[in-house]
Protein backbone atom coordinates (compact mmCIF):
# COMPACT_ATOMS: atom_id res chain seq x y z
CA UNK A 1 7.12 31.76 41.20
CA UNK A 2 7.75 28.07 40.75
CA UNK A 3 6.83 27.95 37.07
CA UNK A 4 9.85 30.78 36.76
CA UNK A 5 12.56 28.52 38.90
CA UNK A 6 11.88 25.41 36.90
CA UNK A 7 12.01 27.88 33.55
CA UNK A 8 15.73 29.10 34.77
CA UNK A 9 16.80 26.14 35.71
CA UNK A 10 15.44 24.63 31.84
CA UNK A 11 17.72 27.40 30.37
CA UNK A 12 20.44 26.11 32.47
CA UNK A 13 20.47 22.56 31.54
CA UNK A 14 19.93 23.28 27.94
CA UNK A 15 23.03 25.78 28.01
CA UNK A 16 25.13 22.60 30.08
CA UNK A 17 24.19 20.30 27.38
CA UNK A 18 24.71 22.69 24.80
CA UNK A 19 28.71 23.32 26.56
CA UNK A 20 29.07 19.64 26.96
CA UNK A 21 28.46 18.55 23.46
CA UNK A 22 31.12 21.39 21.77
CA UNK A 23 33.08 19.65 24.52
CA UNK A 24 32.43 16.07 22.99
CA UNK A 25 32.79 17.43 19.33
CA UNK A 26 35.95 19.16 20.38
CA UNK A 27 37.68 15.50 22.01
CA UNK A 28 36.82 13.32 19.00
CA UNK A 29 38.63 16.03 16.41
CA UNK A 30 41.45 15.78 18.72
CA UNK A 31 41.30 12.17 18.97
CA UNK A 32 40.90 11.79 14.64
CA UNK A 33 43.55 14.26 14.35
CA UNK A 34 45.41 11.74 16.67
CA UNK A 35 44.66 8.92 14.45
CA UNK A 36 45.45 10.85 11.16
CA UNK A 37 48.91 11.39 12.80
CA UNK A 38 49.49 7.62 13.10
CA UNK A 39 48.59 6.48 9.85
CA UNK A 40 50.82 8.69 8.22
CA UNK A 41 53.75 7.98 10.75
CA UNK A 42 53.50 4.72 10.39
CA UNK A 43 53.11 4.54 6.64
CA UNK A 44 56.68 6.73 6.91
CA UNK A 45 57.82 3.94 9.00
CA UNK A 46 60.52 1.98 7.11
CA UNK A 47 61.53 -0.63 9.37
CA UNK A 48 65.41 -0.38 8.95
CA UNK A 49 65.48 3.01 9.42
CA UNK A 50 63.84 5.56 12.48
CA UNK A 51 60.88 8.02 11.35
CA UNK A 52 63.13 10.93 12.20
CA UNK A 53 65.53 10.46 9.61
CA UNK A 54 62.90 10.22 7.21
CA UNK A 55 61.00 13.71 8.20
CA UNK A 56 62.99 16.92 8.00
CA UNK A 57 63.98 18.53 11.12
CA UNK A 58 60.87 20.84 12.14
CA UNK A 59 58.35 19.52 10.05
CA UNK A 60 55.54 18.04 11.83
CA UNK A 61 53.11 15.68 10.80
């Protein structure tokens, strides 16, 4: 009876850790995807003139 607790709960962590790490994954694309974003902003950054005059209206980055 114990042997089949301590097996359930062994499923359990390994489908936690399994959850938490897509988790992870799915931050640090957000966070590159952040960075990415910022690079080419501020390479579209002229510093006389404002970033939305240089990207047309609706176009994202």
């Amino acid at each position: 009876m114990a042997t089949q607790i301590e097996e359930h709960e062994a499923k359990r962590i390994e489908e936690l850790a399994g959850e938490v790490e897509s988790l992870i994954e799915e931050v640090d694309s957000r966070k590159d995807l952040k960075e990415k974003r910022g690079i080419a902003k501020q390479t579209l950054y002229d510093g006389s003139k404002k970033l939305k005059h240089t990207v047309p209206k609706g176009k994202r980055i």
